[in-house]
Protein backbone atom coordinates (compact mmCIF):
# COMPACT_ATOMS: atom_id res chain seq x y z
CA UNK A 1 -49.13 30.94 -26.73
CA UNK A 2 -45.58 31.59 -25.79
CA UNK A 3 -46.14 29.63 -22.32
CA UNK A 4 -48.12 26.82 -24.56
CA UNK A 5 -45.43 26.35 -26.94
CA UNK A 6 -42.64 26.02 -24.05
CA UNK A 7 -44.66 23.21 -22.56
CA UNK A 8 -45.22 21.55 -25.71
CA UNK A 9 -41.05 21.19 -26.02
CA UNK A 10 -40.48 20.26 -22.92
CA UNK A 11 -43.44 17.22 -23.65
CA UNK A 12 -41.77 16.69 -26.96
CA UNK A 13 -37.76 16.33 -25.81
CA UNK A 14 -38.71 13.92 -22.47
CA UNK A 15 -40.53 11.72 -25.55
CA UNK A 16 -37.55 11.57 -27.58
CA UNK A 17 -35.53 8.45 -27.48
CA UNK A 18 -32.37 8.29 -24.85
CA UNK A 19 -29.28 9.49 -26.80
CA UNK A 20 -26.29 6.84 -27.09
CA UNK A 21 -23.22 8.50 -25.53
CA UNK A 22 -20.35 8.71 -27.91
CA UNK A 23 -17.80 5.32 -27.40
CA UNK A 24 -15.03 8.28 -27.15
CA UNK A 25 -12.57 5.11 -26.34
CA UNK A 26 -12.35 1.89 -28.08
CA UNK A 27 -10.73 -1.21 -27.38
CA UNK A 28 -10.42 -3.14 -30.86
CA UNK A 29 -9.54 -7.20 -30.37
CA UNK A 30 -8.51 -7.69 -34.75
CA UNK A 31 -7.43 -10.84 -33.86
CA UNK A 32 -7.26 -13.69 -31.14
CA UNK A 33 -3.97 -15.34 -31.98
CA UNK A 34 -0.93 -15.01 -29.87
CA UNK A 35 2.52 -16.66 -29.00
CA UNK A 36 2.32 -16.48 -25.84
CA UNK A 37 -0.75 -18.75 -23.04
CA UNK A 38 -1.51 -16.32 -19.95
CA UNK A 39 -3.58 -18.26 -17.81
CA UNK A 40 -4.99 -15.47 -16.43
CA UNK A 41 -5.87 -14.20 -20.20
CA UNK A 42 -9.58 -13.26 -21.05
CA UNK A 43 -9.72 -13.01 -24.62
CA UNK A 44 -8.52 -16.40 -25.76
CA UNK A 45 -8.22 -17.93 -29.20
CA UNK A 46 -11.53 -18.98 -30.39
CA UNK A 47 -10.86 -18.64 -33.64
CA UNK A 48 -8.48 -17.25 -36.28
CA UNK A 49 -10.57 -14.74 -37.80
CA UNK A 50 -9.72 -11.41 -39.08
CA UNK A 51 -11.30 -8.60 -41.28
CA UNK A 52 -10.03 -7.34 -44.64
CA UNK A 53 -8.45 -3.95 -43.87
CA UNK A 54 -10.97 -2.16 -46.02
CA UNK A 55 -14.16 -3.83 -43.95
CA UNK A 56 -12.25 -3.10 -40.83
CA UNK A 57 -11.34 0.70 -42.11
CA UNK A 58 -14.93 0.94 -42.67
CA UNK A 59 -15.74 -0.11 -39.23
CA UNK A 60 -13.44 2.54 -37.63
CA UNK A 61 -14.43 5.77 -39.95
CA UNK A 62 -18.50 4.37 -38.62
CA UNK A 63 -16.62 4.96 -34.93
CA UNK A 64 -14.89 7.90 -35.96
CA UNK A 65 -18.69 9.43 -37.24
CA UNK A 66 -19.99 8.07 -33.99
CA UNK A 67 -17.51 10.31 -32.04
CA UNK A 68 -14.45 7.62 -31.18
CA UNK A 69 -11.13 10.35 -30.49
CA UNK A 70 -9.12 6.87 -29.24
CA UNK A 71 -8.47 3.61 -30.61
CA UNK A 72 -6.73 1.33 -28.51
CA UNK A 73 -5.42 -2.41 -30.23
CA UNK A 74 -5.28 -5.63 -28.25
CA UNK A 75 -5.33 -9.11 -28.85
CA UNK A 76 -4.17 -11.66 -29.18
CA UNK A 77 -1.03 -10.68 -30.01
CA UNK A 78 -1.48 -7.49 -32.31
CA UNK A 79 1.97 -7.93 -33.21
CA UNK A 80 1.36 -11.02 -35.05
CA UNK A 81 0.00 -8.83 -37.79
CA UNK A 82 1.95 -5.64 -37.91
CA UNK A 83 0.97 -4.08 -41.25
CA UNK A 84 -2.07 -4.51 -40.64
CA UNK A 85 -1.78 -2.79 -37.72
CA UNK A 86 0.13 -0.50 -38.96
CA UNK A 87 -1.82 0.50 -41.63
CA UNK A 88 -5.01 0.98 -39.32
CA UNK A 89 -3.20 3.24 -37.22
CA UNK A 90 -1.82 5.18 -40.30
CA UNK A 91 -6.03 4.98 -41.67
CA UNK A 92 -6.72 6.80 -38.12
CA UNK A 93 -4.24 9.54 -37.53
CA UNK A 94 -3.95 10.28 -41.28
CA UNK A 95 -7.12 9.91 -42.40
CA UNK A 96 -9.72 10.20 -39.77
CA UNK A 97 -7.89 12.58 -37.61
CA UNK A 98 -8.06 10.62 -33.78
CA UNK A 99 -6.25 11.77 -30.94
CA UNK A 100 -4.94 9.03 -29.94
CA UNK A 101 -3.77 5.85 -31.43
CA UNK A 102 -2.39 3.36 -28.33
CA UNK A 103 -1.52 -0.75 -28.68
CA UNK A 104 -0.99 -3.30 -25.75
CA UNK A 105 1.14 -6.19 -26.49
CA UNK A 106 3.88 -8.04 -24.66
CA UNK A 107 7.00 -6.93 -26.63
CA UNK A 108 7.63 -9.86 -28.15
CA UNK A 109 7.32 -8.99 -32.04
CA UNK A 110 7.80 -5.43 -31.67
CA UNK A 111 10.56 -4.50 -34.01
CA UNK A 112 12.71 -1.28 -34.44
CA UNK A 113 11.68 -1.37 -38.26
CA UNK A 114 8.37 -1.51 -37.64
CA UNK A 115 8.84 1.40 -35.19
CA UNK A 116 10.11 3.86 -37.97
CA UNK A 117 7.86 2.99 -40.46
CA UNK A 118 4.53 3.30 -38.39
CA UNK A 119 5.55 4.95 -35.10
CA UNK A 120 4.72 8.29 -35.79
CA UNK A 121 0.98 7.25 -35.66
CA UNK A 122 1.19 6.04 -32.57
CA UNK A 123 0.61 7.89 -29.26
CA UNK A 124 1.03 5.21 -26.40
CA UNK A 125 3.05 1.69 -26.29
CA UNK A 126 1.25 0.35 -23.68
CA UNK A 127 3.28 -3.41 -22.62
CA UNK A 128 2.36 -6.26 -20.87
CA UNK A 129 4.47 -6.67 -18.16
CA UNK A 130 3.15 -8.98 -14.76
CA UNK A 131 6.22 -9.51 -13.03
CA UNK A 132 9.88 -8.91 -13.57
CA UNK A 133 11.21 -12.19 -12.31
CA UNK A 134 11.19 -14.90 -15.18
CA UNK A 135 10.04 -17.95 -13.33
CA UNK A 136 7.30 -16.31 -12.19
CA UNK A 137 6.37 -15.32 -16.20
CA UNK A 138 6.93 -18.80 -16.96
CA UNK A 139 4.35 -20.00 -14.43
CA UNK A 140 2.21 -17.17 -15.88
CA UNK A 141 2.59 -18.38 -19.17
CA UNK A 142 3.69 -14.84 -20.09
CA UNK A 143 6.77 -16.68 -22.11
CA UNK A 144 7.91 -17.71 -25.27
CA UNK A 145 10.03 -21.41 -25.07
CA UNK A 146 13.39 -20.44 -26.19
CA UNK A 147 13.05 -16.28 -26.47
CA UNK A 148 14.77 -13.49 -24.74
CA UNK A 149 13.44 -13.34 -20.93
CA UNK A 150 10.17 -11.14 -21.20
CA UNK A 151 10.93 -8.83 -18.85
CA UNK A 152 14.59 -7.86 -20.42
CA UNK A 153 12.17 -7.42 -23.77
CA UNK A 154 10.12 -5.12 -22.03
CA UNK A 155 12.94 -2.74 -20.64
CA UNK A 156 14.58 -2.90 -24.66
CA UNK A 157 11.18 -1.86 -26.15
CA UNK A 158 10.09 1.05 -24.03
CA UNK A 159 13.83 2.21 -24.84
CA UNK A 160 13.02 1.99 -28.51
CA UNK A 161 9.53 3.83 -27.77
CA UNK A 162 11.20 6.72 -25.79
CA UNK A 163 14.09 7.33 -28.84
CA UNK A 164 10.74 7.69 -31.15
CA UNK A 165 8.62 10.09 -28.68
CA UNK A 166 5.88 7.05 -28.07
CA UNK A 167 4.80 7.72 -24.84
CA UNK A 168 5.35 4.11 -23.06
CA UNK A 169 2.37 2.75 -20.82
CA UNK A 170 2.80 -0.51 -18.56
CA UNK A 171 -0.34 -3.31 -17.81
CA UNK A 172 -0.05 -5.51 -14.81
CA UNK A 173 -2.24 -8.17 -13.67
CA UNK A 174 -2.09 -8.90 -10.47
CA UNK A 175 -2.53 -12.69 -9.19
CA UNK A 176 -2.01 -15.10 -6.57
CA UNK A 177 1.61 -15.34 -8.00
CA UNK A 178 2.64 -12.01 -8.15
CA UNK A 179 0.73 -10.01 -5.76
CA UNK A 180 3.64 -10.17 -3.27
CA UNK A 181 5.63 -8.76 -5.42
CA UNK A 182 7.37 -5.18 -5.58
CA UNK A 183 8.14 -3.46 -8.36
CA UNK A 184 9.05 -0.80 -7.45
CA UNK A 185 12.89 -0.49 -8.61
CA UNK A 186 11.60 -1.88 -12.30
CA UNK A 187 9.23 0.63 -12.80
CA UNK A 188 11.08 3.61 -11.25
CA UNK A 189 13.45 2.62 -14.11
CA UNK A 190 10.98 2.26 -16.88
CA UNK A 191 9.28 5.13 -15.96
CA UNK A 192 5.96 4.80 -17.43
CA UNK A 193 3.74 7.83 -17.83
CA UNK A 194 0.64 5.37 -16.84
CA UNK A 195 0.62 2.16 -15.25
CA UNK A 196 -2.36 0.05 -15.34
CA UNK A 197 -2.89 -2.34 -12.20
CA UNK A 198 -5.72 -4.56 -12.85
CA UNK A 199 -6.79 -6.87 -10.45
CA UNK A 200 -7.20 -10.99 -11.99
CA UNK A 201 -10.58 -11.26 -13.67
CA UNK A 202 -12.97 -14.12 -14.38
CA UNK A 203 -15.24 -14.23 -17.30
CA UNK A 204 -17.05 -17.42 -18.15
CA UNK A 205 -16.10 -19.00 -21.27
CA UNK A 206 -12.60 -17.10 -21.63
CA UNK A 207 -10.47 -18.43 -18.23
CA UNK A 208 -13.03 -20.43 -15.89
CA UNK A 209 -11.83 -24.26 -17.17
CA UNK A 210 -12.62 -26.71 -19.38
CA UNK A 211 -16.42 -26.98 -17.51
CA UNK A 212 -17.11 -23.70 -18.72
CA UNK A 213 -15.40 -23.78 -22.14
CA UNK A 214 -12.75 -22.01 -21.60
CA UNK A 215 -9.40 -22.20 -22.98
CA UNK A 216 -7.82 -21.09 -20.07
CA UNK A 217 -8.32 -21.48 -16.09
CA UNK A 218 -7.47 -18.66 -13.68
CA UNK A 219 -9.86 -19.76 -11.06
CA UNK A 220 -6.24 -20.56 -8.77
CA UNK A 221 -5.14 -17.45 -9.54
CA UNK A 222 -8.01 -15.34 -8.19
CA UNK A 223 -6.90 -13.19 -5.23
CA UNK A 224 -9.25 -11.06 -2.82
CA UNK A 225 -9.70 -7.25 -2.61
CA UNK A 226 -7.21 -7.35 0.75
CA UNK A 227 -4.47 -8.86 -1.05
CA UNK A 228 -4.91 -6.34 -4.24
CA UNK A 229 -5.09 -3.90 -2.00
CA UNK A 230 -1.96 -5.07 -0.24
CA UNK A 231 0.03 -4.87 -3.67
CA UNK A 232 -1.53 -1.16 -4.10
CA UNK A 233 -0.10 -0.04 -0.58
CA UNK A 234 3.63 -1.69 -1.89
CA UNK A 235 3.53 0.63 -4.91
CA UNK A 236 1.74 3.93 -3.54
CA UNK A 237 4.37 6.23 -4.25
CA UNK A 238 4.90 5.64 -7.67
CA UNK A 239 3.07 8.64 -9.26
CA UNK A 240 2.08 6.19 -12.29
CA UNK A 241 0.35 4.25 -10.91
CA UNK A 242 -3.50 3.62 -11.91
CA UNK A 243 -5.30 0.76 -10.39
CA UNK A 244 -8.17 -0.92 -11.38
CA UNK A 245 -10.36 -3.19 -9.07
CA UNK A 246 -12.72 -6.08 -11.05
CA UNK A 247 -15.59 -3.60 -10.34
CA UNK A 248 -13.72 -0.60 -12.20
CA UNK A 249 -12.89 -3.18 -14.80
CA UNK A 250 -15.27 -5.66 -15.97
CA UNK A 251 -18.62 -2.89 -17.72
CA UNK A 252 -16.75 0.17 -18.04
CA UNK A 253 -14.50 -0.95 -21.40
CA UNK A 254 -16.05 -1.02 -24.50
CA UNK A 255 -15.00 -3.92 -26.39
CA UNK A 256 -14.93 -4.73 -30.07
CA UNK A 257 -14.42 -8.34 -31.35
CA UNK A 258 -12.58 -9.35 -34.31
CA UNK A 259 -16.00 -9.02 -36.15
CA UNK A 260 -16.49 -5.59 -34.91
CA UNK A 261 -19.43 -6.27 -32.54
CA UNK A 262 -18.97 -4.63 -29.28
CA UNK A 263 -18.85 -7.28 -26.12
CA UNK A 264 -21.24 -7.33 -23.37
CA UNK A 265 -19.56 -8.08 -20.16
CA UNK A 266 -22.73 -7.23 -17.54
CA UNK A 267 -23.55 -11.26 -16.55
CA UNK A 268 -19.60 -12.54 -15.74
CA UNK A 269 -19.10 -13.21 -19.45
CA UNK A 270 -18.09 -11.97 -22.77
CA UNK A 271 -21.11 -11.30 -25.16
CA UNK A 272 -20.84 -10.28 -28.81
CA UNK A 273 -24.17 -8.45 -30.24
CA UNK A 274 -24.51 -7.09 -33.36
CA UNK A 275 -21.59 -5.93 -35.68
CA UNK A 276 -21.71 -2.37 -36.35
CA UNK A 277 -20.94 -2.79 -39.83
CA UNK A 278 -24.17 -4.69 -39.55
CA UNK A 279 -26.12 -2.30 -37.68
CA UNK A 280 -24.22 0.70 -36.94
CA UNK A 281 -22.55 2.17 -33.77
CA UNK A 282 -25.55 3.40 -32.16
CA UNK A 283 -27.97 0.32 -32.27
CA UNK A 284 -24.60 -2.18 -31.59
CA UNK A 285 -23.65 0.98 -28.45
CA UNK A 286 -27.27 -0.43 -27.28
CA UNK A 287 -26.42 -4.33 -26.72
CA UNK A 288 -22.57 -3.21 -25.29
CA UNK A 289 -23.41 -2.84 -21.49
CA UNK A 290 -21.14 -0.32 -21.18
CA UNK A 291 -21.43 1.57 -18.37
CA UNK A 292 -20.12 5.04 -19.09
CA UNK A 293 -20.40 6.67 -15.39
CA UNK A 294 -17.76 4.33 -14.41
CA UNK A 295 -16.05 5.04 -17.63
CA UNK A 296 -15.61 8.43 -16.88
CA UNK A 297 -15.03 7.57 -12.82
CA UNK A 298 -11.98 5.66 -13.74
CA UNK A 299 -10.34 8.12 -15.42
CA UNK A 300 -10.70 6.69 -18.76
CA UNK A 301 -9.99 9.84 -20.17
CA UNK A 302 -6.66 11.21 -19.23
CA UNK A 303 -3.50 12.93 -21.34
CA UNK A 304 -3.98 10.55 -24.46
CA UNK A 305 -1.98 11.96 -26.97
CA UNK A 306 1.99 11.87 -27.91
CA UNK A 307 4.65 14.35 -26.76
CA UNK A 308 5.76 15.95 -29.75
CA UNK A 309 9.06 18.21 -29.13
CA UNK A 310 8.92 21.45 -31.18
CA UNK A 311 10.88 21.80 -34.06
CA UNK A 312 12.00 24.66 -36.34
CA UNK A 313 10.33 24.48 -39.76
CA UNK A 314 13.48 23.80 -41.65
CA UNK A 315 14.43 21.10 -39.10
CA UNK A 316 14.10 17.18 -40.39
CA UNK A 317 11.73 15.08 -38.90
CA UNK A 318 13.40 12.25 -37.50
CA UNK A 319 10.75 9.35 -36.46
């Protein structure tokens, strides 16, 4: 009976339906405006649409359930809407407990005010940054007609991050116009604790031309594996650095529109399914793509959360 009974669970567990890993990392787009026109950029404004915070709280504590410990913000320019940003990251460290609350912007709206009223939710500061000589951002379209140079604005805000014990992350894309490049001297100053090399992606409908849809064309600025490589080789000794080939890239994200339905990526394009506040995480997890392995192989789990210095218990927090 004993031997019966084993065989009988064995049957019963290779019949049950695949279980949906956990999307322990998500990369929330609330919004698709920004001030600035990277041609390279692959999340372009379609529209202007954003959630109510309550609808988009709701969306995150369904994550939270589903076993999301990070929440990473992009854009668009998250910036553009910083209580609202704020007050998700407050919703996530206060209320649903994550690990790790992170944002990538390019500096440009990031104020010290907004920094002591919400930077004590936030873990990582992770900035834009593709080159530190201006004409080259300019060419980029990583600028803003009239504003302090971008790259002085990047050096200013990781200061600001450090004083407030943000840990401060850097993003680089590398293209035909910067992959000669070294940066070597900026970032040894900056000193990042990650630096995120990605190597110029194409997806159809975001940054293939006008034939495709696309708001923006980056087909010119497409460079091969030898020349990423290249830029690698330049920058090998800098202990931050984290590189990301289009392979690495373009499944292993998990992606989550301004309507909160995750984006398939598998065909050279970005595809919205369901929204989980439709259908929930697991059934929307199922029309994502994402390709955990390579999630994992990437190292997209790594030291997530914020240094915070000990203190004595009658010491004021300063944030």
């Amino acid at each position: 009976m004993d031997f019966v009974t084993s065989v009988l669970s064995i049957v019963k567990i290779h019949l049950l339906p695949r279980q949906m890993p956990a999307p322990v990392s998500v990369n929330y787009f609330p919004h698709r405006k920004c001030n600035y026109s990277c041609e390279f950029c692959f999340h372009t404004t379609k529209n202007l649409d954003i959630l109510s915070i309550d609808e988009a709280k709701r969306g995150l504590r369904l994550l939270s359930e589903a076993g999301m410990k990070k929440l990473n913000i992009s854009g668009g320019e998250p910036f553009l809407k910083p209580d609202f940003i704020g007050e998700i990251f407050r919703f996530c460290k206060e209320e649903l407990g994550l690990e790790s609350c992170t944002v990538v912007n390019n500096g440009s709206k990031v104020t010290e005010a907004w920094l002591d009223k919400y930077g004590r939710y936030l873990d990582n500061m992770a900035l834009s940054v593709d080159s530190f000589d201006d004409e080259t951002n300019i060419r980029l379209g990583r600028a803003e007609k009239g504003k302090t140079s971008h790259t002085r604005r990047i050096f200013q805000v990781a200061d600001w991050c450090r004083a407030r014990g943000i840990k401060v992350k850097l993003n680089s894309v590398i293209t035909r116009l910067n992959w000669e490049e070294d940066m070597n001297e900026q970032i040894a100053d900056i000193q990042p604790f990650r630096w995120k090399v990605f190597q110029v992606l194409l997806l159809k409908g975001e940054n293939t031309g006008a034939e495709t849809s696309s708001l923006r064309d980056a087909r010119d600025l497409v460079i091969t594996p030898e020349q990423f490589q290249a830029f690698l080789d330049r920058h090998s000794k800098c202990l931050a650095l984290v590189p990301e080939s289009n392979s690495a890239m373009q499944d292993s994200y998990l992606l989550l529109d301004e309507n909160m339905c995750f984006l398939n990526c598998e065909n050279g394009e970005k595809k919205p399914g369901h929204s989980i506040l439709e259908v929930g995480v697991h059934e929307a997890l199922k029309e994502a793509g994402w390709d955990e392995k390579m999630f994992r192989e990437r190292g997209g789990v790594f030291d997530w959360s914020r240094v915070v210095e000990e203190q004595s218990s009658d010491a004021p927090l300063e944030w």
